[in-house]
C-alpha atoms as a PDB file:
ATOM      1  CA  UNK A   1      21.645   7.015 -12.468  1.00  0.00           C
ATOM      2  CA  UNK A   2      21.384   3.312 -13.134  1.00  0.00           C
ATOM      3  CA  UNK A   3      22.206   1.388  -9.914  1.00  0.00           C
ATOM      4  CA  UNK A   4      19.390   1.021  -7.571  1.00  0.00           C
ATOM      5  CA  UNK A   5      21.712   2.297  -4.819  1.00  0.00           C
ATOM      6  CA  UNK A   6      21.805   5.474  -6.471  1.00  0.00           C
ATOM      7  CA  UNK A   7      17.858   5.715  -6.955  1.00  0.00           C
ATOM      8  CA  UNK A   8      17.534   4.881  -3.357  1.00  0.00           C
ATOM      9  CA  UNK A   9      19.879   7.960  -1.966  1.00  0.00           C
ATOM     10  CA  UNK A  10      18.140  10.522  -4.379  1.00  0.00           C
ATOM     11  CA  UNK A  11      14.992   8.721  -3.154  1.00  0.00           C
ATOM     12  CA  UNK A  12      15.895   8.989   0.630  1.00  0.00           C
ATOM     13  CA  UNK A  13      17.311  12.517   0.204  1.00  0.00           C
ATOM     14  CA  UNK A  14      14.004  14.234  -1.230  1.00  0.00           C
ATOM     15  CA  UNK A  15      12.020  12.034   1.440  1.00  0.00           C
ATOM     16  CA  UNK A  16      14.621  13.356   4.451  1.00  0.00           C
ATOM     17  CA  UNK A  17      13.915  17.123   2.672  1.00  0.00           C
ATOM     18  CA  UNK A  18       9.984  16.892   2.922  1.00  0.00           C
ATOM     19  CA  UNK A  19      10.421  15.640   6.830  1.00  0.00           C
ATOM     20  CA  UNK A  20      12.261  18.722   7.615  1.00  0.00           C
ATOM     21  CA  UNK A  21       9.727  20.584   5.741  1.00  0.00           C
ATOM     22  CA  UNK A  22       7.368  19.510   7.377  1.00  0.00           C
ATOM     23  CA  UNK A  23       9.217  19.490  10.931  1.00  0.00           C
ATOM     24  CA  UNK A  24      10.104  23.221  10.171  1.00  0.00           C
ATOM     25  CA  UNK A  25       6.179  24.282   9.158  1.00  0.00           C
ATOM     26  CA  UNK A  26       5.406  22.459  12.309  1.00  0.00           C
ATOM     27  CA  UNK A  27       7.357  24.242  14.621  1.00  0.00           C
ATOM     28  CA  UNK A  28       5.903  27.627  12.983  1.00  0.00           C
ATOM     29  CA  UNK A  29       2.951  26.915  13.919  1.00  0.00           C
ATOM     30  CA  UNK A  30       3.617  26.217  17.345  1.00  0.00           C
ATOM     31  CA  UNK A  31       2.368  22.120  17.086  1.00  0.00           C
ATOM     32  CA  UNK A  32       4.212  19.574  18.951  1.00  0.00           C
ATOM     33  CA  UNK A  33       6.616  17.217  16.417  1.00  0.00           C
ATOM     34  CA  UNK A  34       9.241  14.742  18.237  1.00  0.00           C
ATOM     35  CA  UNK A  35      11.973  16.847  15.817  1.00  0.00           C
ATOM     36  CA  UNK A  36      12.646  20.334  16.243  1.00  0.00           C
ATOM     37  CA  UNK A  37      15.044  22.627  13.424  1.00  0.00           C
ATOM     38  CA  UNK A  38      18.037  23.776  15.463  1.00  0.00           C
ATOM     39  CA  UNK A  39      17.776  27.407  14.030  1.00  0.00           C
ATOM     40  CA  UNK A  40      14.003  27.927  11.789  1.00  0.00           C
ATOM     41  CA  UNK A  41      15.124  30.890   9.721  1.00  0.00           C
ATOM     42  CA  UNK A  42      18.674  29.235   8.505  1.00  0.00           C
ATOM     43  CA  UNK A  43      16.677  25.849   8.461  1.00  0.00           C
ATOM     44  CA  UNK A  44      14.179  27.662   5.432  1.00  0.00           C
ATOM     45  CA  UNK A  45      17.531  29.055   4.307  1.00  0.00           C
ATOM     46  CA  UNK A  46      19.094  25.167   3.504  1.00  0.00           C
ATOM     47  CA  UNK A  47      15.913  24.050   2.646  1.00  0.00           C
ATOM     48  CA  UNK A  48      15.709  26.491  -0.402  1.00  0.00           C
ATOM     49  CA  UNK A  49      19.280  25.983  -0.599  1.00  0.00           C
ATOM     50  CA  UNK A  50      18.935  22.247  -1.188  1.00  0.00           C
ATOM     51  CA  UNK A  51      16.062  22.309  -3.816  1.00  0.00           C
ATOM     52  CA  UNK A  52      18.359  22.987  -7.003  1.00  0.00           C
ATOM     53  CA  UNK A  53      21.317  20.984  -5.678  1.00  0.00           C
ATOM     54  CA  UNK A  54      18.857  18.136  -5.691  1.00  0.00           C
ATOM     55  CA  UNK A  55      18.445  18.536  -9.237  1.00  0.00           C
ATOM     56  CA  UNK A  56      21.497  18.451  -9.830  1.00  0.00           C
ATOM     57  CA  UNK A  57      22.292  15.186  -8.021  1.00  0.00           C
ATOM     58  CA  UNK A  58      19.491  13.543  -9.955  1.00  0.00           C
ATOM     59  CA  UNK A  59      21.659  14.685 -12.833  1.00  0.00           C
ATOM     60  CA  UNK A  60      24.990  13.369 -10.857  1.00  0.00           C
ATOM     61  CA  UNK A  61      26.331  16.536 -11.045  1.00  0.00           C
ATOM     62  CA  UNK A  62      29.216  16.975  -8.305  1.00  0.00           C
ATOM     63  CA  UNK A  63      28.705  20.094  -8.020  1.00  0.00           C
ATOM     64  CA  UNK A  64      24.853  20.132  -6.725  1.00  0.00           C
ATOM     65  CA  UNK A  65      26.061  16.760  -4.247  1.00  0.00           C
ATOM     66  CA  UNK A  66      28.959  19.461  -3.063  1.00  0.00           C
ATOM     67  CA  UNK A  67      26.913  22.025  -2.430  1.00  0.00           C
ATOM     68  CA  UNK A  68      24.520  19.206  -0.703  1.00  0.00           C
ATOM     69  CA  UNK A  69      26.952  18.338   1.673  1.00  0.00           C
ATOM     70  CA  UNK A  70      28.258  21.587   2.227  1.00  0.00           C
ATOM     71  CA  UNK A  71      25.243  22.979   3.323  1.00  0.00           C
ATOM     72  CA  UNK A  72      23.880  20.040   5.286  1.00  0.00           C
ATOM     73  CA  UNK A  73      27.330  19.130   7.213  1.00  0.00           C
ATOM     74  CA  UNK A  74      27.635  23.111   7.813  1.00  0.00           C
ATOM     75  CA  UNK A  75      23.758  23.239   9.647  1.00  0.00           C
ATOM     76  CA  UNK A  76      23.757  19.771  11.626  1.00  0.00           C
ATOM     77  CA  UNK A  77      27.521  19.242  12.027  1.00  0.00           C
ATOM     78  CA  UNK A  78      27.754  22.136  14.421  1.00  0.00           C
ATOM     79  CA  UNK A  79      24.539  21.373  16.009  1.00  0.00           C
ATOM     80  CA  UNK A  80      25.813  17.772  16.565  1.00  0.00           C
ATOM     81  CA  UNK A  81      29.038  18.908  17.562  1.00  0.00           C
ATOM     82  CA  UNK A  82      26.545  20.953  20.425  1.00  0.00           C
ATOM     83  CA  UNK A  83      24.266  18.491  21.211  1.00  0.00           C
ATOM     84  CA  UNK A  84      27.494  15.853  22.006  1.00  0.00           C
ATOM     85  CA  UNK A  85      28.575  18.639  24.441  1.00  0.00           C
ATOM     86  CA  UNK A  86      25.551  19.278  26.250  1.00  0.00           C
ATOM     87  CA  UNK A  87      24.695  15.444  26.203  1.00  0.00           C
ATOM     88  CA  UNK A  88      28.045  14.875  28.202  1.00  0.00           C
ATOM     89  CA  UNK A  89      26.925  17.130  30.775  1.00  0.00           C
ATOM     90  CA  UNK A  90      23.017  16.480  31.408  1.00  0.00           C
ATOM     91  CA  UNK A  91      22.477  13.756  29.651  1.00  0.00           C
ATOM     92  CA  UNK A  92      20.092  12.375  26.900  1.00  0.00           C
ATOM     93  CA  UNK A  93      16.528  13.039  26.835  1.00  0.00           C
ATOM     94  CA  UNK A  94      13.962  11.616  24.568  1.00  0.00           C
ATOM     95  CA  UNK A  95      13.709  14.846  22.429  1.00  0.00           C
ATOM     96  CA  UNK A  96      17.072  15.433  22.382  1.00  0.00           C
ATOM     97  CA  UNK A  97      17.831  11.725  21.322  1.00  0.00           C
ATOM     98  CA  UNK A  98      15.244  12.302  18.292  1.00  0.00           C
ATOM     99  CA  UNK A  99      16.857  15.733  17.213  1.00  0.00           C
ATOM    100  CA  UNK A 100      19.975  13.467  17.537  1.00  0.00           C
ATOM    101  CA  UNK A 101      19.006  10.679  15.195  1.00  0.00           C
ATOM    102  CA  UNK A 102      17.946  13.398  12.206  1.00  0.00           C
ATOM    103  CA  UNK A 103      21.013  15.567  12.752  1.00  0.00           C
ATOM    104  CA  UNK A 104      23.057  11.812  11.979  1.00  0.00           C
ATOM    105  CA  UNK A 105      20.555  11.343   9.247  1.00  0.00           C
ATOM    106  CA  UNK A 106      21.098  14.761   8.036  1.00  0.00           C
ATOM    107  CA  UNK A 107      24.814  14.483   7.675  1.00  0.00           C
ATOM    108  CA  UNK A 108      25.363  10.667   6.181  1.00  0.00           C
ATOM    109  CA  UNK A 109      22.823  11.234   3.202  1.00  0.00           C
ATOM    110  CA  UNK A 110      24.652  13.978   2.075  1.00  0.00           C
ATOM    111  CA  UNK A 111      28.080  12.121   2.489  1.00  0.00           C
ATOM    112  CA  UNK A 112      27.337   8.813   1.411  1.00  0.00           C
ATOM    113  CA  UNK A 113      25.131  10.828  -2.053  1.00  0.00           C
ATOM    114  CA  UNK A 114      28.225  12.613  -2.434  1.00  0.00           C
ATOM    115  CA  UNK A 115      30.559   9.466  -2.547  1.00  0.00           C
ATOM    116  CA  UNK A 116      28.188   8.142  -4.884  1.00  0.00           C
ATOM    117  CA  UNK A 117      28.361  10.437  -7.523  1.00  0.00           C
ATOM    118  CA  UNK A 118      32.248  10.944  -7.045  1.00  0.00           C
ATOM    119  CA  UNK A 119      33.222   7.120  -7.394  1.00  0.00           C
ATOM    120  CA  UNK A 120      30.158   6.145  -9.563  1.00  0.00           C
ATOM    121  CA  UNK A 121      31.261   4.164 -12.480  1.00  0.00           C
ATOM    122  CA  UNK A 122      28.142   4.882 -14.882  1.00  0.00           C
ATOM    123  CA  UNK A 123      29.121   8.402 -15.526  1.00  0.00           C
ATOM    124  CA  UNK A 124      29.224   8.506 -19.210  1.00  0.00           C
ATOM    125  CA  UNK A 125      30.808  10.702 -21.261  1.00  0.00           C
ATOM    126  CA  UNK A 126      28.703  10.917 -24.368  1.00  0.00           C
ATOM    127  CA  UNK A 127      25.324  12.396 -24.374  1.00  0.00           C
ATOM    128  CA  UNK A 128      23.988   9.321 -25.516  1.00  0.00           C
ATOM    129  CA  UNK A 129      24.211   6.824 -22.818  1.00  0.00           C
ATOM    130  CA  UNK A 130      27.455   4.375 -22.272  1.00  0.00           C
ATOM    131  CA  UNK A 131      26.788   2.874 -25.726  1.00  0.00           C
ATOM    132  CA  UNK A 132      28.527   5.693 -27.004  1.00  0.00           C
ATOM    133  CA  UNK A 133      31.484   5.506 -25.157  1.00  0.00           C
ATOM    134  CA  UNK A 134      33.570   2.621 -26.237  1.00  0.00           C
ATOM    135  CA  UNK A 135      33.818   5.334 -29.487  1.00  0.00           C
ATOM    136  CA  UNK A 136      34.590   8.016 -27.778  1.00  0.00           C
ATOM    137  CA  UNK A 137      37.610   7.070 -25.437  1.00  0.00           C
ATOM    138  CA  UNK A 138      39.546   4.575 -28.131  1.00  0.00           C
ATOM    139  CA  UNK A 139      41.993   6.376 -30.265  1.00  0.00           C
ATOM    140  CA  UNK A 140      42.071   3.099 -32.667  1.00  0.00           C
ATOM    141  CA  UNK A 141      38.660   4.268 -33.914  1.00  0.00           C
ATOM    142  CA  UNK A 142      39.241   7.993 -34.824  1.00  0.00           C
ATOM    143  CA  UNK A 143      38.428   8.518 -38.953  1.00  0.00           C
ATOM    144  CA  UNK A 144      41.137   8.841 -41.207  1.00  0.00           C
ATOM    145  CA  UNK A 145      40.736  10.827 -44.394  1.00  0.00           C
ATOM    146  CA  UNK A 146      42.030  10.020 -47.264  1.00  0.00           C
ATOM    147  CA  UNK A 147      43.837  12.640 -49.341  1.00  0.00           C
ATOM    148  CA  UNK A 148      40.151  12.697 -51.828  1.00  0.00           C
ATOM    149  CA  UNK A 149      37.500  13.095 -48.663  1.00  0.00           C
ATOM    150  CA  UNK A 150      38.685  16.770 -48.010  1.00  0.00           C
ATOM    151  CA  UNK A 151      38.474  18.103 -51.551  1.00  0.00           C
ATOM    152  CA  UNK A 152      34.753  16.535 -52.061  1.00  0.00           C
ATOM    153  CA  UNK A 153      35.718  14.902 -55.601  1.00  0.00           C
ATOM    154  CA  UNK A 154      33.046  12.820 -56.946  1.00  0.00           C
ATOM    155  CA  UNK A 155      32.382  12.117 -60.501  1.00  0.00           C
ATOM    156  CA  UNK A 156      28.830  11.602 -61.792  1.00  0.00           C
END
């Protein structure tokens, strides 16, 4: 990761999984917190879920942010898909306009971490860093051998 936009999401992400750890412990044991989980036993589920795909978006893997977004958009987007439907018939409360706001939360940091690593232009290809890859993607610089390097011929 080198662009501070990039620190931020995986920053933002782990901070957005504590508050739903927190929100879900919470709701366990029966205290009053402005968000609720939609479901607590499938909420635990993605929260255990989400643990090693966050390491593997710290290492930009697009595999852990795929599995990140899968999981979140597959949790809130039907419960925000619900909570639009039943807001069109009763209307917006304030609890319902909080679980609201973290359901949105839940499924843009997942989308926009995902587009990050997928379009990021600091992937390297070398293990050592982008130093290493003007080498590694020009042809121009591949060694030649001469017809004397692969018979080891040296005189002493």
């Amino acid at each position: 990761m080198t662009s501070l936009f990039s620190y931020l999401l995986t920053f933002f992400g782990i901070m957005y999984w504590f508050f739903r750890a927190i929100a879900t412990l919470l709701y366990q044991l029966d205290v009053d917190f402005f968000a609720q989980p939609i479901n607590a036993n499938i909420e635990i589920l993605i929260l255990f879920l989400s643990l090693p795909c966050m390491v593997l978006v710290i290492k930009r893997n697009i595999i852990g942010a795929a599995g990140y977004l899968g999981s979140y958009a597959a949790y809130f987007g039907t419960a925000l898909y619900e909570l639009i439907m039943a807001s069109q018939e009763t209307g917006l409360d304030i609890p319902s306009s909080a679980n609201l706001i973290c359901i949105c939360v839940g499924i843009i940091l997942p989308l926009l971490t995902f587009f990050d690593i997928l379009f990021n232009k600091n992937r390297t290809l070398g293990k050592g860093g982008k130093k290493e890859d003007w080498f590694y993607k020009n042809e121009k610089f591949d060694r030649e051998f001469d017809e004397r390097a692969d018979r080891n011929q040296y005189r002493l």
